[in-house]
PDB file of N, CA and C in Angstrom:
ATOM      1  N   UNK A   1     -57.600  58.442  23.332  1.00  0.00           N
ATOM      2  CA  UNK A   1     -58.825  59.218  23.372  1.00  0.00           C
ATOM      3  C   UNK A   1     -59.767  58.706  22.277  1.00  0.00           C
ATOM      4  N   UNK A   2     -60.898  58.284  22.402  1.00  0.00           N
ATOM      5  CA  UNK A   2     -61.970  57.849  21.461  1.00  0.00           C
ATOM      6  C   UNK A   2     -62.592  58.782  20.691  1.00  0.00           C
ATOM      7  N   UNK A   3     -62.707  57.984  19.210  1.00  0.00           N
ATOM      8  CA  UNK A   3     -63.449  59.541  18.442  1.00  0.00           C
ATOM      9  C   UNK A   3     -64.695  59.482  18.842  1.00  0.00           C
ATOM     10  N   UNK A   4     -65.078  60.930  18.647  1.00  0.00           N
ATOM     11  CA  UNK A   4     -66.818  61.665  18.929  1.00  0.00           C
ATOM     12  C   UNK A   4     -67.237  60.840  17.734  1.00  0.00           C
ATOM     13  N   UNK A   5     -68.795  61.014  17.587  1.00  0.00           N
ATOM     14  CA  UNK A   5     -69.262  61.002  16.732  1.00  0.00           C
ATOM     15  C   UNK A   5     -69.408  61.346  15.759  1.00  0.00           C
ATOM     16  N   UNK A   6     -69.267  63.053  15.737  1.00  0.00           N
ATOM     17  CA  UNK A   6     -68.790  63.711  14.833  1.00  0.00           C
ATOM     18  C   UNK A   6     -67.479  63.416  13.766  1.00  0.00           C
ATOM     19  N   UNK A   7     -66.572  63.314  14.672  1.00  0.00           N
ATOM     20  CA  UNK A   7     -65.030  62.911  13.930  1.00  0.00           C
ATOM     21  C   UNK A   7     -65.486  61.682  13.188  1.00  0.00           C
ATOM     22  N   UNK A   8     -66.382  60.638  13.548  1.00  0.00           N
ATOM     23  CA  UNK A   8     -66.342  59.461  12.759  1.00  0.00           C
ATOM     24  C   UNK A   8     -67.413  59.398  11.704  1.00  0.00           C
ATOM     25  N   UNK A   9     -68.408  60.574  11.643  1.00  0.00           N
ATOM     26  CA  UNK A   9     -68.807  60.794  10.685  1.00  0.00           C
ATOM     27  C   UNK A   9     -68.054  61.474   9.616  1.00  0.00           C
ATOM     28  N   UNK A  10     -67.267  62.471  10.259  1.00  0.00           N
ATOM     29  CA  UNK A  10     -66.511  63.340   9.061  1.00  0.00           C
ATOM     30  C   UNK A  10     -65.304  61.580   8.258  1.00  0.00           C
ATOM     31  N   UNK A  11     -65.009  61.142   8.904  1.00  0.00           N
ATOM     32  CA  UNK A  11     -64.360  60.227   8.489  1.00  0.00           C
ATOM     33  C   UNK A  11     -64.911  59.246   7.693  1.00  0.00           C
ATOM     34  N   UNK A  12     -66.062  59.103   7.311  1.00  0.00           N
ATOM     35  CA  UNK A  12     -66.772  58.167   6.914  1.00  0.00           C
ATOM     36  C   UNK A  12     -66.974  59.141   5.787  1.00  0.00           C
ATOM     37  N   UNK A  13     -66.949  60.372   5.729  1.00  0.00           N
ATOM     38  CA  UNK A  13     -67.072  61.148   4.838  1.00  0.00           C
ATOM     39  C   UNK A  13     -66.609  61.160   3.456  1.00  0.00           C
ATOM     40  N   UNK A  14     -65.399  61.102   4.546  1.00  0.00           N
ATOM     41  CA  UNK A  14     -63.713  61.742   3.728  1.00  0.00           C
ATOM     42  C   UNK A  14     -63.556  60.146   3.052  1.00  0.00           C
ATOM     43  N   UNK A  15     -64.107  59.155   3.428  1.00  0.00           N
ATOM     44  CA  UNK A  15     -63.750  57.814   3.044  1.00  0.00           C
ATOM     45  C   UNK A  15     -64.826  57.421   1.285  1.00  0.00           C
ATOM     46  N   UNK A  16     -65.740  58.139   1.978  1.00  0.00           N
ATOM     47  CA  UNK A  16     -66.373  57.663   0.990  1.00  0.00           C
ATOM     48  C   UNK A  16     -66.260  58.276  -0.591  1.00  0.00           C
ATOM     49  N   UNK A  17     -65.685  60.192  -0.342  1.00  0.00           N
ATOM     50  CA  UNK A  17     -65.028  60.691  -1.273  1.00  0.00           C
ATOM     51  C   UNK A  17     -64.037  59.999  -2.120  1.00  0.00           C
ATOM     52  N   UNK A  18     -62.969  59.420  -1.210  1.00  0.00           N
ATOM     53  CA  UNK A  18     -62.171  59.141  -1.544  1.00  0.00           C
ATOM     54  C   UNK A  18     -62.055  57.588  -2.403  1.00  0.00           C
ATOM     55  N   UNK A  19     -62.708  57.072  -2.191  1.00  0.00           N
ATOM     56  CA  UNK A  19     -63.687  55.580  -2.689  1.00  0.00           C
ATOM     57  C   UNK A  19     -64.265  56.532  -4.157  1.00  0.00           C
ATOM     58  N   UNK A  20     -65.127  57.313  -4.042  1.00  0.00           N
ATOM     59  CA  UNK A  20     -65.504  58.043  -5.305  1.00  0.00           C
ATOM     60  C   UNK A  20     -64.134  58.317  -6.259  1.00  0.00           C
ATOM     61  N   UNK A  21     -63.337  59.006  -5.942  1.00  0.00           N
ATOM     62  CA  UNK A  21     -62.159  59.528  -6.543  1.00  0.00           C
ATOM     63  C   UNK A  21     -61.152  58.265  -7.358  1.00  0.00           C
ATOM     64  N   UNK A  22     -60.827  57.453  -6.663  1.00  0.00           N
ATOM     65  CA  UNK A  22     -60.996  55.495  -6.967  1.00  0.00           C
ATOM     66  C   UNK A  22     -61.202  55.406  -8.155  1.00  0.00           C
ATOM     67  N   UNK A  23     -62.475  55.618  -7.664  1.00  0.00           N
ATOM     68  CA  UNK A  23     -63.592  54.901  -8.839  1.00  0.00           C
ATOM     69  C   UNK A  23     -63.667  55.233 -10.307  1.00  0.00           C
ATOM     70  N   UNK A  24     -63.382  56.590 -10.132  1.00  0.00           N
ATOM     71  CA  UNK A  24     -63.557  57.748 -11.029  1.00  0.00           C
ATOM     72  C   UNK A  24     -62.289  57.199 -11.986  1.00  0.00           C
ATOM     73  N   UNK A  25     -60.825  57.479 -10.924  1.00  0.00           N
ATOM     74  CA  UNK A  25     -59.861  57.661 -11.741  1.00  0.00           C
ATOM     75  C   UNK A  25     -59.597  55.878 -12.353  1.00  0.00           C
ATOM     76  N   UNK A  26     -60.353  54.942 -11.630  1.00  0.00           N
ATOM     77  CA  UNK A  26     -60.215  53.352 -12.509  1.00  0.00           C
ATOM     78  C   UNK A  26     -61.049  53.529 -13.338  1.00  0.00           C
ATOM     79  N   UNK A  27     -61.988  54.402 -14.120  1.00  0.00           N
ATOM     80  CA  UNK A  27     -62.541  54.195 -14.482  1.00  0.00           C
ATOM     81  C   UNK A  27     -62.074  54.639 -15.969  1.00  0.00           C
ATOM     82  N   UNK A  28     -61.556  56.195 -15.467  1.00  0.00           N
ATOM     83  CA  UNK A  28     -60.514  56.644 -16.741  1.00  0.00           C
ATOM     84  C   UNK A  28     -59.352  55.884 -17.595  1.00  0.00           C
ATOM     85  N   UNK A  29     -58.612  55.425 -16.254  1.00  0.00           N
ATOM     86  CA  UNK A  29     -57.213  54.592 -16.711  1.00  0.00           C
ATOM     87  C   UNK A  29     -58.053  53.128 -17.429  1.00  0.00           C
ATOM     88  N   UNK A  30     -59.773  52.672 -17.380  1.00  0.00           N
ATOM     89  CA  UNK A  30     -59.683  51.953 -17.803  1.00  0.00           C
ATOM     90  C   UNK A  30     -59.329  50.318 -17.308  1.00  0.00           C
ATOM     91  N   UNK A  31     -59.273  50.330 -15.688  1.00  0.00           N
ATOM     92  CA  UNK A  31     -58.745  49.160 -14.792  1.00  0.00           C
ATOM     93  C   UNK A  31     -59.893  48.777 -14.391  1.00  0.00           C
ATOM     94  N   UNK A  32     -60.267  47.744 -14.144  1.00  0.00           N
ATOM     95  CA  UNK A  32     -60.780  47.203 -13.425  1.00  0.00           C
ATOM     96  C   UNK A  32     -60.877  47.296 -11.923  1.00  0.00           C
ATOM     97  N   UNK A  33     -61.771  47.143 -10.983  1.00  0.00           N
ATOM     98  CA  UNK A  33     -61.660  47.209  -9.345  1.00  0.00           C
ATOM     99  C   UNK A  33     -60.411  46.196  -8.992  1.00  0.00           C
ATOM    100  N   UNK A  34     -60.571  45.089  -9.643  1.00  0.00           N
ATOM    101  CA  UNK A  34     -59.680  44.119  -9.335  1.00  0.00           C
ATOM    102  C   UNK A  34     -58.406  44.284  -9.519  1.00  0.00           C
ATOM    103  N   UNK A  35     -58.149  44.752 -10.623  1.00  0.00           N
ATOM    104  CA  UNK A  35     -56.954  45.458 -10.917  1.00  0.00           C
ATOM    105  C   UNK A  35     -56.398  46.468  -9.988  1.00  0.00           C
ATOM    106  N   UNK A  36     -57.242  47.336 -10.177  1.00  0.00           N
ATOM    107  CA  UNK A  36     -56.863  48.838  -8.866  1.00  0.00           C
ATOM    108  C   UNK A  36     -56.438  47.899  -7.270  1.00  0.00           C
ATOM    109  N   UNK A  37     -57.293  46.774  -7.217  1.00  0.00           N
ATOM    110  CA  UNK A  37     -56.440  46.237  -5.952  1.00  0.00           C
ATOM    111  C   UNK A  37     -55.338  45.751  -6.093  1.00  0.00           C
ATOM    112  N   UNK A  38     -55.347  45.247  -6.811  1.00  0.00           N
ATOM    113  CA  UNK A  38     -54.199  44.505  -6.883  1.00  0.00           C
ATOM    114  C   UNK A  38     -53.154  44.927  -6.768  1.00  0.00           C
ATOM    115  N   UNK A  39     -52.979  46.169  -7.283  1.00  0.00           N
ATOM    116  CA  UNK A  39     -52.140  47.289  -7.993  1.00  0.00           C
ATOM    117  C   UNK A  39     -51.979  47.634  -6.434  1.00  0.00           C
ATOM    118  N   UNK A  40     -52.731  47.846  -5.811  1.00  0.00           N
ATOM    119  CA  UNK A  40     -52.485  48.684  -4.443  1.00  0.00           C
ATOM    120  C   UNK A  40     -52.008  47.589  -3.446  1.00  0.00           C
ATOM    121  N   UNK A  41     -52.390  46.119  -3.531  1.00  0.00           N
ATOM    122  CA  UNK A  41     -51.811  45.091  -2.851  1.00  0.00           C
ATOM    123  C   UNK A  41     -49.921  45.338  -3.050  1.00  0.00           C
ATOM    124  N   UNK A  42     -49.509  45.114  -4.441  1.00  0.00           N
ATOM    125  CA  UNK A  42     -48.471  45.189  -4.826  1.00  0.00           C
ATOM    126  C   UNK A  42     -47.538  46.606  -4.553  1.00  0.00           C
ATOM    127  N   UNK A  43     -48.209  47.613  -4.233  1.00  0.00           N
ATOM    128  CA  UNK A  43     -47.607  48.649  -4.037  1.00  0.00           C
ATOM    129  C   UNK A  43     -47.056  49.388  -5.865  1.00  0.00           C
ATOM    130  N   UNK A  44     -47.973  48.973  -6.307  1.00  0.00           N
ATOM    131  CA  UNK A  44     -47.150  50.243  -7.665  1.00  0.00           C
ATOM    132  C   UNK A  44     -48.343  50.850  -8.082  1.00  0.00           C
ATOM    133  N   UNK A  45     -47.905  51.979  -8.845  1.00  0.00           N
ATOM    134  CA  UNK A  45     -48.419  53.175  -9.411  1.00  0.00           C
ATOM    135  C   UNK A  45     -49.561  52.270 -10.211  1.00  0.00           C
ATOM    136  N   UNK A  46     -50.497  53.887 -10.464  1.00  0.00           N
ATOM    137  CA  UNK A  46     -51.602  53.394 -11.540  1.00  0.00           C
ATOM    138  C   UNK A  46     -51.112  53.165 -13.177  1.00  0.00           C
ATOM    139  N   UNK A  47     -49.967  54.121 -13.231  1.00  0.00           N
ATOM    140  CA  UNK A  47     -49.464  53.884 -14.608  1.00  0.00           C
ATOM    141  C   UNK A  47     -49.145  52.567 -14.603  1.00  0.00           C
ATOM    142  N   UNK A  48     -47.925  51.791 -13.822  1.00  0.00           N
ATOM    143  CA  UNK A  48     -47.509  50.233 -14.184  1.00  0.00           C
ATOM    144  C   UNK A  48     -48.807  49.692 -13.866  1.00  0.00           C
ATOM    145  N   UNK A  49     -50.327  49.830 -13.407  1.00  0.00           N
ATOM    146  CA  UNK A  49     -51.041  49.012 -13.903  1.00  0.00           C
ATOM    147  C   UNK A  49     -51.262  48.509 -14.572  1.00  0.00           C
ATOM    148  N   UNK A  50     -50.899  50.358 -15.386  1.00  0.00           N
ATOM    149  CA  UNK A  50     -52.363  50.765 -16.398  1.00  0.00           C
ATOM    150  C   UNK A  50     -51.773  49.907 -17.636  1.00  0.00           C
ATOM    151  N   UNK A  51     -50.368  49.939 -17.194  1.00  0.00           N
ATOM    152  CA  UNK A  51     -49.053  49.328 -18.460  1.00  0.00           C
ATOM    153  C   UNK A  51     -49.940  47.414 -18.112  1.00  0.00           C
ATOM    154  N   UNK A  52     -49.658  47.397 -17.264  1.00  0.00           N
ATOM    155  CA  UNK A  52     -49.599  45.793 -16.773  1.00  0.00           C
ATOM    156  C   UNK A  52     -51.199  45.394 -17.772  1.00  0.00           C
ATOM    157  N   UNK A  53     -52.283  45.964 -17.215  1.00  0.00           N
ATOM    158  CA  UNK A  53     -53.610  45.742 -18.358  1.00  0.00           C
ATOM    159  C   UNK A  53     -53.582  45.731 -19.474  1.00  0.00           C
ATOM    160  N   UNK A  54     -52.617  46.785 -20.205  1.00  0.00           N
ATOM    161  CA  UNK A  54     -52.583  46.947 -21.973  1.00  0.00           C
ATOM    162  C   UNK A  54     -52.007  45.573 -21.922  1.00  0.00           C
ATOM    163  N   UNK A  55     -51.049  44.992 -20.937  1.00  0.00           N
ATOM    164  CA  UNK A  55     -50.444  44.218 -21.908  1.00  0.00           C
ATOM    165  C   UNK A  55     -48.816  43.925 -22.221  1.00  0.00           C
ATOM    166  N   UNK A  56     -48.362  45.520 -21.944  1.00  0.00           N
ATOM    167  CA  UNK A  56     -47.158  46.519 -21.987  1.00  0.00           C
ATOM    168  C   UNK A  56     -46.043  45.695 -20.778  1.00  0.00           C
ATOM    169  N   UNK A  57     -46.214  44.426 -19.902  1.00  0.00           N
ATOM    170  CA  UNK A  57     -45.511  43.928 -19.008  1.00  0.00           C
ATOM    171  C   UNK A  57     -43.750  44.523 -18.901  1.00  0.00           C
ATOM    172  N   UNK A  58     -43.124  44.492 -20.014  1.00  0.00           N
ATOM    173  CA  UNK A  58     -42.208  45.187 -20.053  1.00  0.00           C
ATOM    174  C   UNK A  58     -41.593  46.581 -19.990  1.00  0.00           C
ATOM    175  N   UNK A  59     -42.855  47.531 -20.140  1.00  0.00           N
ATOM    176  CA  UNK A  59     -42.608  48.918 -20.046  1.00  0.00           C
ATOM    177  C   UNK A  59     -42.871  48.922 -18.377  1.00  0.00           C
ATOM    178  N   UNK A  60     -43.922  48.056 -18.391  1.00  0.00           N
ATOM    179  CA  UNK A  60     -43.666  47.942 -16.876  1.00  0.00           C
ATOM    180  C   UNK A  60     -43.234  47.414 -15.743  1.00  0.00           C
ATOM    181  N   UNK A  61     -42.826  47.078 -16.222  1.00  0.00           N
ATOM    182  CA  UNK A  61     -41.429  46.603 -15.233  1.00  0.00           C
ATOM    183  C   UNK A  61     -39.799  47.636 -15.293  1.00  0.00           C
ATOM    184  N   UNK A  62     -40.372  48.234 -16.514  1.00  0.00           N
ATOM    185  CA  UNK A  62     -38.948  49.605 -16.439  1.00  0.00           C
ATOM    186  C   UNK A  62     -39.313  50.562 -16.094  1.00  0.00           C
ATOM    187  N   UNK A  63     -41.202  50.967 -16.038  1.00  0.00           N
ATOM    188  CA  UNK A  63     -40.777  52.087 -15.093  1.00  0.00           C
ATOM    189  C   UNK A  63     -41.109  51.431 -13.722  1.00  0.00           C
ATOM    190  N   UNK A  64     -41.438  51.075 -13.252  1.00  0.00           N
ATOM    191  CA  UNK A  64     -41.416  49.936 -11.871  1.00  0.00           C
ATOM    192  C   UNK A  64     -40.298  50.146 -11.565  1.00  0.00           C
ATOM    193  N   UNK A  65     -38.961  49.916 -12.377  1.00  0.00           N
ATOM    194  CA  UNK A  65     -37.562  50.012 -12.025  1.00  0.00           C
ATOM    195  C   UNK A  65     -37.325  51.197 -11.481  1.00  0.00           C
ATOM    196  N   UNK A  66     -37.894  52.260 -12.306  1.00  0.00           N
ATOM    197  CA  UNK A  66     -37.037  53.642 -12.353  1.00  0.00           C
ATOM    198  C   UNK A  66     -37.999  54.232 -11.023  1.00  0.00           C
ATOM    199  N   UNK A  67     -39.143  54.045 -10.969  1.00  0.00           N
ATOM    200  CA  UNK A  67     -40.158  54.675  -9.543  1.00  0.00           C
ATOM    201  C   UNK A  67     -39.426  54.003  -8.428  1.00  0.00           C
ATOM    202  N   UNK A  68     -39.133  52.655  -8.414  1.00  0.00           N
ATOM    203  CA  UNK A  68     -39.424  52.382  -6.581  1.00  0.00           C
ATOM    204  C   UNK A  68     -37.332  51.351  -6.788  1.00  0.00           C
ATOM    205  N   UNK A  69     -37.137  51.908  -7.802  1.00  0.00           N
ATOM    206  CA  UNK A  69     -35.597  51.469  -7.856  1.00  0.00           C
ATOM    207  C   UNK A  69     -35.069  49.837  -7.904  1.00  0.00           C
ATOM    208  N   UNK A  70     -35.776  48.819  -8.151  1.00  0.00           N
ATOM    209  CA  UNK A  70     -35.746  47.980  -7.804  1.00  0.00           C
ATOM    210  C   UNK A  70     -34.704  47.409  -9.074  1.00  0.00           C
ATOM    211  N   UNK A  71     -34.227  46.046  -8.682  1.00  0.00           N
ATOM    212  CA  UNK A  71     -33.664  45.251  -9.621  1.00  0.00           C
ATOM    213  C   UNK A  71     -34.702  44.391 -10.507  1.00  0.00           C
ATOM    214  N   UNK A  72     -33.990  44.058 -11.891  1.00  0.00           N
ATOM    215  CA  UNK A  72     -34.734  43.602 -13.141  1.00  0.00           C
ATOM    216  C   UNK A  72     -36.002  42.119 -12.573  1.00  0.00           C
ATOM    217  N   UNK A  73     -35.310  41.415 -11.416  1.00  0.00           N
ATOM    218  CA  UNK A  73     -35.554  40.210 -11.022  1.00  0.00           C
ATOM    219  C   UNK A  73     -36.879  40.714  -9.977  1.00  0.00           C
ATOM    220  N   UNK A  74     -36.703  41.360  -9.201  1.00  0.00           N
ATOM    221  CA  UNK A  74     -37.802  42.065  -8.707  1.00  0.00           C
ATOM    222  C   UNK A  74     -38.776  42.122  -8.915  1.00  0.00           C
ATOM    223  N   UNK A  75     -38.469  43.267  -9.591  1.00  0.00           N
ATOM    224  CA  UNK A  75     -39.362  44.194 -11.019  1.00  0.00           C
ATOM    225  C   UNK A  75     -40.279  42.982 -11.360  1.00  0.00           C
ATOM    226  N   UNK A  76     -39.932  42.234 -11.847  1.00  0.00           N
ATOM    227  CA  UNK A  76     -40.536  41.420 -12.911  1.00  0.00           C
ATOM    228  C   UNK A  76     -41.379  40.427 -11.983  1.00  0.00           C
ATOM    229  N   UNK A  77     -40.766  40.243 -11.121  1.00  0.00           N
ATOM    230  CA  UNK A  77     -41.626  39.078 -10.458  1.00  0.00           C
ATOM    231  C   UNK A  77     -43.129  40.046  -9.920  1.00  0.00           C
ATOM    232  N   UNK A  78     -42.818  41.501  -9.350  1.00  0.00           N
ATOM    233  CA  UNK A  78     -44.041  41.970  -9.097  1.00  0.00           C
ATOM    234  C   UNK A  78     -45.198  41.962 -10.519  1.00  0.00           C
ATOM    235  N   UNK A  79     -44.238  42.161 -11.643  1.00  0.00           N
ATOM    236  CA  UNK A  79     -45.185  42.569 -12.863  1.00  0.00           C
ATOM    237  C   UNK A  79     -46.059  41.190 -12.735  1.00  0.00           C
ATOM    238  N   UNK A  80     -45.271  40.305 -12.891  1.00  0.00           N
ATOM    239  CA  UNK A  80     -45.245  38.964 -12.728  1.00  0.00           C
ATOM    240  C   UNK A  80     -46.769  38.408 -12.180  1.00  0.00           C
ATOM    241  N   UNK A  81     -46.681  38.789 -10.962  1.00  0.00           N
ATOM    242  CA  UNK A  81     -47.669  38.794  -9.796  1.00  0.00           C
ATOM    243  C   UNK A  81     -48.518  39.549 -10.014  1.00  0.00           C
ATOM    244  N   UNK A  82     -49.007  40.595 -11.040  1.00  0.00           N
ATOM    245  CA  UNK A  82     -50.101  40.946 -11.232  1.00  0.00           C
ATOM    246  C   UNK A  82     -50.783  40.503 -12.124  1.00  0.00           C
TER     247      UNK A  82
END
């Protein structure tokens, strides 16, 4: 079933909020856009970004460990990759 017009305005809505909210919270943590993608390419939290930007590569990669369970070799290669 195809959306109305309506539905794809409310969606364009809700998109663009949510793009605001983004923005807002990279702006707090202090990340960069590029960063915030990246971060979302890779699949981890804003904290192991936020770790990965300070600098902190090793804190993040332990909590990286402890969120998404992964092994040390893993871990690291994602930190790695950001």
């Amino acid at each position: 079933m195809p959306l109305s017009r309506s539905d794809v305005a409310s969606l364009e809505r809700r998109l663009r909020r949510v793009e605001g909210l983004l923005t807002a919270l990279a702006r707090r943590l202090e990340l960069t856009p590029e960063e915030i993608e990246e971060a979302t390419r890779a699949n981890v939290s804003a904290e192991v970004a936020q770790l990965v930007s300070a600098g902190r590569k090793i804190m993040a990669i332990k909590i990286l460990r402890e969120q998404e369970g992964l092994g040390l070799a893993e871990a690291k290669r994602i930190i790695d990759e950001l």
